[in-house]
C-alpha atoms as a PDB file:
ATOM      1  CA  UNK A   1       5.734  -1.957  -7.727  1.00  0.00           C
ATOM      2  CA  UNK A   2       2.367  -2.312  -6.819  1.00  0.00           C
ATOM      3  CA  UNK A   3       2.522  -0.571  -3.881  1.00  0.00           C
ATOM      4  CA  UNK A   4       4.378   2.553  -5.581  1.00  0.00           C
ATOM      5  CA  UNK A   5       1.398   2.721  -7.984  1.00  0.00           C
ATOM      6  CA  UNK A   6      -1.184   2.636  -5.360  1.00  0.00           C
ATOM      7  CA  UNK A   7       0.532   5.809  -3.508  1.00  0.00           C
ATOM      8  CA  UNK A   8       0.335   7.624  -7.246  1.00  0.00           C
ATOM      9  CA  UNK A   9      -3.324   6.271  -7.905  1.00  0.00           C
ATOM     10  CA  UNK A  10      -4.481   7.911  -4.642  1.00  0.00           C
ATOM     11  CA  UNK A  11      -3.234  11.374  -5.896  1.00  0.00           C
ATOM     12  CA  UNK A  12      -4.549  11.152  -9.574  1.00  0.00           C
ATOM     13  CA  UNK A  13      -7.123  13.336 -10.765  1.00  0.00           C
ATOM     14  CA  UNK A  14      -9.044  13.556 -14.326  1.00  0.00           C
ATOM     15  CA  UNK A  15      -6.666  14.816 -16.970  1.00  0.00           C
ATOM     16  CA  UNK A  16      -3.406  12.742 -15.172  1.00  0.00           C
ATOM     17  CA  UNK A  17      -1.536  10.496 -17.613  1.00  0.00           C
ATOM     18  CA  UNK A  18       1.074   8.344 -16.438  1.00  0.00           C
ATOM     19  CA  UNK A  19       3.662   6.997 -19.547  1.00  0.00           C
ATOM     20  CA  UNK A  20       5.295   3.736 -18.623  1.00  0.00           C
ATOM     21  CA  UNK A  21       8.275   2.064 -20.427  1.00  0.00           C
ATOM     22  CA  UNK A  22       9.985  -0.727 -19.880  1.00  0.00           C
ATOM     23  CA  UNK A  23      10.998  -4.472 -21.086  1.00  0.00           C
ATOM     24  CA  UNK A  24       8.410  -6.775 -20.617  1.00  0.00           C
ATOM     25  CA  UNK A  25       7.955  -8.432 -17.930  1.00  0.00           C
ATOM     26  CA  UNK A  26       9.107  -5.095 -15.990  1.00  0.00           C
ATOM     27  CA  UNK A  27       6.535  -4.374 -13.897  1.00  0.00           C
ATOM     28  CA  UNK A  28       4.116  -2.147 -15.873  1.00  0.00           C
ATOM     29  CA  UNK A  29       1.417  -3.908 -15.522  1.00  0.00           C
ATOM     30  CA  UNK A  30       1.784  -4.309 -11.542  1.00  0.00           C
ATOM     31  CA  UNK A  31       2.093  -0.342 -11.246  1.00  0.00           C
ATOM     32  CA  UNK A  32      -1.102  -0.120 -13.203  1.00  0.00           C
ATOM     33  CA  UNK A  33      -2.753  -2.963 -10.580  1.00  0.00           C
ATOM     34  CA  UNK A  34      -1.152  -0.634  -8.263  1.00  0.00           C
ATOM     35  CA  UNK A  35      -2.979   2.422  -9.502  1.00  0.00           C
ATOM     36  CA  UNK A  36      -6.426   1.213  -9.689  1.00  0.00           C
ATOM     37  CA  UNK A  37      -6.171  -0.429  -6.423  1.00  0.00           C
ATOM     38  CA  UNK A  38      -5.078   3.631  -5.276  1.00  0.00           C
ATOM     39  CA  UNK A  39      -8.115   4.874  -7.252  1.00  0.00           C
ATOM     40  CA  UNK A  40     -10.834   2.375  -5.631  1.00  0.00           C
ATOM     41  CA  UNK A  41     -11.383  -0.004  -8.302  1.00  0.00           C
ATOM     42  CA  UNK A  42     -11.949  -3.409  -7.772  1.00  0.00           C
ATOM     43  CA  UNK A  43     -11.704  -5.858 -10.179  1.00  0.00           C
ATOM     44  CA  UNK A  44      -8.553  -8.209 -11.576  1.00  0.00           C
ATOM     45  CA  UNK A  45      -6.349  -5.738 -13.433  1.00  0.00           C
ATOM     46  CA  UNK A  46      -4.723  -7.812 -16.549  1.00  0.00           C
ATOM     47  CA  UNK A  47      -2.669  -6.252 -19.409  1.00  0.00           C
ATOM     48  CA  UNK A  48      -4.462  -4.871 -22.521  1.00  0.00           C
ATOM     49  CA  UNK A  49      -2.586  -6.518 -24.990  1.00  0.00           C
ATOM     50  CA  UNK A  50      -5.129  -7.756 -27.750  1.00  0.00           C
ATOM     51  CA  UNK A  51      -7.825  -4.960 -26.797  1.00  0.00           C
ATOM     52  CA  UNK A  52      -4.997  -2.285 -26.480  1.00  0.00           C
ATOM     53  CA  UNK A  53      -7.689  -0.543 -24.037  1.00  0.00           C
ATOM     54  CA  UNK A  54      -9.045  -1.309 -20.132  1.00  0.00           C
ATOM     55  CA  UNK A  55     -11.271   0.755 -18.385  1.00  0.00           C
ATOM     56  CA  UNK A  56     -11.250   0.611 -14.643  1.00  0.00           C
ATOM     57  CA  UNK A  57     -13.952   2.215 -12.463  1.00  0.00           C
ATOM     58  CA  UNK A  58     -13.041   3.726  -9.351  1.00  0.00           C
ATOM     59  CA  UNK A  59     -12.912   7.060  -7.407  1.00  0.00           C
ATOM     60  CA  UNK A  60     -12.186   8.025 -11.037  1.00  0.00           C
ATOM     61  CA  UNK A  61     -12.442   6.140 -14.182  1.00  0.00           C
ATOM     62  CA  UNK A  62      -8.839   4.713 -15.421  1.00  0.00           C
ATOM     63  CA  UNK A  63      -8.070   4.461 -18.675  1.00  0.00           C
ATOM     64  CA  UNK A  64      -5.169   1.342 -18.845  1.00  0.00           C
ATOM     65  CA  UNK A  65      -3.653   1.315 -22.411  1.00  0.00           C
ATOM     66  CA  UNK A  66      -1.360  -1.264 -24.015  1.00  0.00           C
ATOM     67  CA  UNK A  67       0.802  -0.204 -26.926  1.00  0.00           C
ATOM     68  CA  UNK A  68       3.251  -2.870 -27.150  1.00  0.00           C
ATOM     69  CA  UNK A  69       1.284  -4.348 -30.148  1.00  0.00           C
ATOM     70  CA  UNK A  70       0.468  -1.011 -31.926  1.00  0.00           C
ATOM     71  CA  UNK A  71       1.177  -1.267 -35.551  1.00  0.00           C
ATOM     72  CA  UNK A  72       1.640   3.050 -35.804  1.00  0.00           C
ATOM     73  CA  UNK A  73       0.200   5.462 -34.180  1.00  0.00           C
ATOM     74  CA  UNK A  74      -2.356   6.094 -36.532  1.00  0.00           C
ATOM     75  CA  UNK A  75      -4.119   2.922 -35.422  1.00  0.00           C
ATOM     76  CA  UNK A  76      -5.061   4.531 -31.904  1.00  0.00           C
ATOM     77  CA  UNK A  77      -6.866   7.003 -33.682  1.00  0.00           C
ATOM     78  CA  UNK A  78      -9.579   3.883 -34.263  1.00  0.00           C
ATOM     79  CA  UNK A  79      -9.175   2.925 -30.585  1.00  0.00           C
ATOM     80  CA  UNK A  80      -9.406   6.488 -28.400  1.00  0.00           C
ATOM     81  CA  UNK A  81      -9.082  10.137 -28.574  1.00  0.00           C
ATOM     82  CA  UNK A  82      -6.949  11.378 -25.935  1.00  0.00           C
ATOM     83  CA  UNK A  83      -8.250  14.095 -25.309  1.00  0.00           C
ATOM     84  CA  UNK A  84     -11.485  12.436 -24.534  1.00  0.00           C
ATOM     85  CA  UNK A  85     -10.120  10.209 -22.154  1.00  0.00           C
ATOM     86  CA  UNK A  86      -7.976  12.873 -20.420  1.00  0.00           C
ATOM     87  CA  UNK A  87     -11.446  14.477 -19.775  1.00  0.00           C
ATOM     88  CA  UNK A  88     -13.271  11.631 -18.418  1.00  0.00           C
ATOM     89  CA  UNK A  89     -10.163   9.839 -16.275  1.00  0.00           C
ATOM     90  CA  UNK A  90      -6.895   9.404 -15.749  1.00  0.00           C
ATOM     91  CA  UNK A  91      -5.050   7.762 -18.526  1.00  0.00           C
ATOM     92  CA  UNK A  92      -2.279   5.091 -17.856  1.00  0.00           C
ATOM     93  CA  UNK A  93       0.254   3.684 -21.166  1.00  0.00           C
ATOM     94  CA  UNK A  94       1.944   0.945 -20.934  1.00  0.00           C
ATOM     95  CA  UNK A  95       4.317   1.015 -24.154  1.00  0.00           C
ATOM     96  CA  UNK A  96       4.308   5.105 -24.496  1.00  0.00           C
ATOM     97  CA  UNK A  97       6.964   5.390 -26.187  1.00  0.00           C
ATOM     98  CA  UNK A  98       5.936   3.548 -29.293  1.00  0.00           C
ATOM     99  CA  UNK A  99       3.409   6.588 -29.746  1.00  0.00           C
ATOM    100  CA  UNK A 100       5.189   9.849 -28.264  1.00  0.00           C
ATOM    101  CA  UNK A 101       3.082  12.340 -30.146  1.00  0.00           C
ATOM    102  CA  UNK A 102      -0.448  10.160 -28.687  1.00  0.00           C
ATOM    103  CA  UNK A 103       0.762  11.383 -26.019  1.00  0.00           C
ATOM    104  CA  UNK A 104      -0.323  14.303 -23.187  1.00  0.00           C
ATOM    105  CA  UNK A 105       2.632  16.664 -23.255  1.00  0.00           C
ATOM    106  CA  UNK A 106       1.714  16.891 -19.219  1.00  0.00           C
ATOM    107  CA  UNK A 107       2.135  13.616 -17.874  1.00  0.00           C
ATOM    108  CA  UNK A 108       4.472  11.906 -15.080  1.00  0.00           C
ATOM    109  CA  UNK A 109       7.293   9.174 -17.179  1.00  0.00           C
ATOM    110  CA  UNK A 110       7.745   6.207 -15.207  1.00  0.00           C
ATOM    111  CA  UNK A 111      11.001   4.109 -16.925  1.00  0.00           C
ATOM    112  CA  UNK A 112      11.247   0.417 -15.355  1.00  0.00           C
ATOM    113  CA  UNK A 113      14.208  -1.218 -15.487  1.00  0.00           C
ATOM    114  CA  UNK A 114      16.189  -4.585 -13.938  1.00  0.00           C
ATOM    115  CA  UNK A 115      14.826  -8.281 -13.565  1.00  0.00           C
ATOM    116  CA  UNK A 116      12.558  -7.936 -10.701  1.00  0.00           C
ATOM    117  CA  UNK A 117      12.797 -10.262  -7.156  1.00  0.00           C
ATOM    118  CA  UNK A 118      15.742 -10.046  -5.206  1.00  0.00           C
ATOM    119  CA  UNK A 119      17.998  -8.214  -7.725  1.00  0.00           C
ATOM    120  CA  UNK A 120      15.473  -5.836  -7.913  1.00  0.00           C
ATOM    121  CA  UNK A 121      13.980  -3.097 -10.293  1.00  0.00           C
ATOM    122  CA  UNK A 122      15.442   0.448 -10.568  1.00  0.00           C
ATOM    123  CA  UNK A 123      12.389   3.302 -11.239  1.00  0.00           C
ATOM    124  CA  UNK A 124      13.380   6.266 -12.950  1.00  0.00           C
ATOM    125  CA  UNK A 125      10.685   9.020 -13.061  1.00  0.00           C
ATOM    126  CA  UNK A 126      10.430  11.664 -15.221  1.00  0.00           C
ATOM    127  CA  UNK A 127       8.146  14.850 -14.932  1.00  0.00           C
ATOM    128  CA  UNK A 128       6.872  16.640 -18.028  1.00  0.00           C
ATOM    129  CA  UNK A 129       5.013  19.707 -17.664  1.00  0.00           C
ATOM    130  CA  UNK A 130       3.249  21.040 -14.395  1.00  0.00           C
ATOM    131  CA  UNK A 131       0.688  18.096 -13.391  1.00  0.00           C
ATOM    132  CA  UNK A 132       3.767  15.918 -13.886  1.00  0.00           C
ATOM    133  CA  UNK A 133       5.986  18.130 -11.944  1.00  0.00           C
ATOM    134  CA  UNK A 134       2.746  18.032  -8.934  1.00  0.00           C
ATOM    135  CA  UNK A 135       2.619  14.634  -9.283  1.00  0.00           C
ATOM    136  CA  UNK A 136       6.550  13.705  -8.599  1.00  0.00           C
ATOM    137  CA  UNK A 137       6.683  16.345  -5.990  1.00  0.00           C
ATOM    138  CA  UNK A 138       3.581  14.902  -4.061  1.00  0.00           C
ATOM    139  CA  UNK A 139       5.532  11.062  -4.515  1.00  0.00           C
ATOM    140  CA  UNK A 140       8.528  12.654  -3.133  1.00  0.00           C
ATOM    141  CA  UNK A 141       6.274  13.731  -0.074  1.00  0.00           C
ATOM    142  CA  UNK A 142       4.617  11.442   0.623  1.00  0.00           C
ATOM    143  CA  UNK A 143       5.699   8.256   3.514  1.00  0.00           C
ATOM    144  CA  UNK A 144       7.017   5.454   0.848  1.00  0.00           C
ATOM    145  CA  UNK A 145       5.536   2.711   3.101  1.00  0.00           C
ATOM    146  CA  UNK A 146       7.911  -0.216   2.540  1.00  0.00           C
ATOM    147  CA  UNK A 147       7.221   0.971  -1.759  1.00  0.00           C
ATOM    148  CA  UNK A 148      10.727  -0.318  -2.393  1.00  0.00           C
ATOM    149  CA  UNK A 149      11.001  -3.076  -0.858  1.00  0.00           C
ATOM    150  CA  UNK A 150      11.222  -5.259  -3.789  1.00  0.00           C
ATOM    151  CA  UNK A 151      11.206  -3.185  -6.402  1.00  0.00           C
ATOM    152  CA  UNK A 152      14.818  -1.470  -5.892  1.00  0.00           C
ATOM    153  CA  UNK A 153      15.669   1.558  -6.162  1.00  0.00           C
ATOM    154  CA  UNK A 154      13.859   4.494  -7.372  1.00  0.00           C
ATOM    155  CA  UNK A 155      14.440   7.858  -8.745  1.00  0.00           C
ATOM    156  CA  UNK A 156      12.627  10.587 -10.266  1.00  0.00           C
ATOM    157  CA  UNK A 157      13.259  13.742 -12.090  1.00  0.00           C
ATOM    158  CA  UNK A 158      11.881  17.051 -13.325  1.00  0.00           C
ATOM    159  CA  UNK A 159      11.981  17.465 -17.045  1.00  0.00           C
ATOM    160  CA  UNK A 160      15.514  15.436 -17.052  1.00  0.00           C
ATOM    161  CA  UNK A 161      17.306  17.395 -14.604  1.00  0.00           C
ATOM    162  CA  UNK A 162      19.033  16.172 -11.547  1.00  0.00           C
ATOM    163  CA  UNK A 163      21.037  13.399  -9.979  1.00  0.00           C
ATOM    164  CA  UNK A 164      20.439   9.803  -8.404  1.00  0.00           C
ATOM    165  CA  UNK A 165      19.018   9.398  -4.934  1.00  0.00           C
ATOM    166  CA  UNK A 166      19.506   5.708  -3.975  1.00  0.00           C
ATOM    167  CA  UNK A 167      15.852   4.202  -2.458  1.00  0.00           C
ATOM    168  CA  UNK A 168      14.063   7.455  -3.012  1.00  0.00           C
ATOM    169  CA  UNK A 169      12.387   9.417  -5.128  1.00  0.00           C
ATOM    170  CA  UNK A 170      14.687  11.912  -5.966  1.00  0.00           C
ATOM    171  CA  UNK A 171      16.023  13.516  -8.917  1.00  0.00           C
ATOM    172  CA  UNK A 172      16.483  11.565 -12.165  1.00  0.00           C
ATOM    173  CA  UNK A 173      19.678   9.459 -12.905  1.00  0.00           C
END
């Protein structure tokens, strides 16, 4: 998982947000190592949880957001405005889909499923809007590197079309 988000952190630019769901223990927080370790930054990378909000310096600055203890979404209004992190760094939510309308209409999904180790984890990644769309395409590209080794399958998709492509990144499931 790690490696998968370092591939994606090399190709993020300010403005990129990258939505992560999952159960916990998924692997969210591994792909967000994973991206920071892409974008330069040193550091340990550790799971917002009680702050909601990390910021990680590297190449650009990374924005690492926890929602899984948001109480509504009108308590991130007190933490961040979106817009002004979009225009600073890339932005990274674990949790996303406890505040859909926080978030960027333009950003790359990345769903995380299965227990991890040698039964795996199966990535499903979803592209909304163009960046998103960029983003999946340049994954799709790009030499996976050994990316899947332990993570399982993966699979990605533009705005929910498609089919699955075992080991890959292809179209969404």
């Amino acid at each position: 998982m790690e490696a998968l988000g370092a591939r994606l952190g090399r190709m993020l630019r300010v403005g990129d947000w990258i939505a992560l769901t999952g159960p916990l223990g998924a692997g969210k927080t591994t792909l967000v190592r994973g991206l920071a370790r892409g974008l330069g930054a040193g550091g340990r990378v550790a799971s917002p949880t009680f702050t909601l909000l990390h910021v990680y310096r590297g190449r650009i600055p990374l924005f690492h957001l926890d929602l899984y203890r948001l109480e509504g979404e009108a308590a991130l209004a007190d933490v961040a405005d979106p817009e002004e992190l979009a225009a600073e760094g890339a932005v990274a939510v674990e949790w996303a889909d406890r505040a859909p309308a926080w978030m960027a209409a333009d950003a790359l999904w990345v769903a995380i499923s299965g227990p991890g180790g040698e039964q795996g984890r199966r990535v499903v990644m979803e592209a909304r809007g163009p960046r998103g769309r960029e983003l999946l395409a340049a994954l799709r590209a790009a030499p996976a590197g050994g990316d899947h080794g332990d993570d399982g399958e993966a699979g990605g998709g533009e705005d929910g079309e498609g089919g699955a492509q075992p080991g890959g990144l292809g179209p969404r499931a």
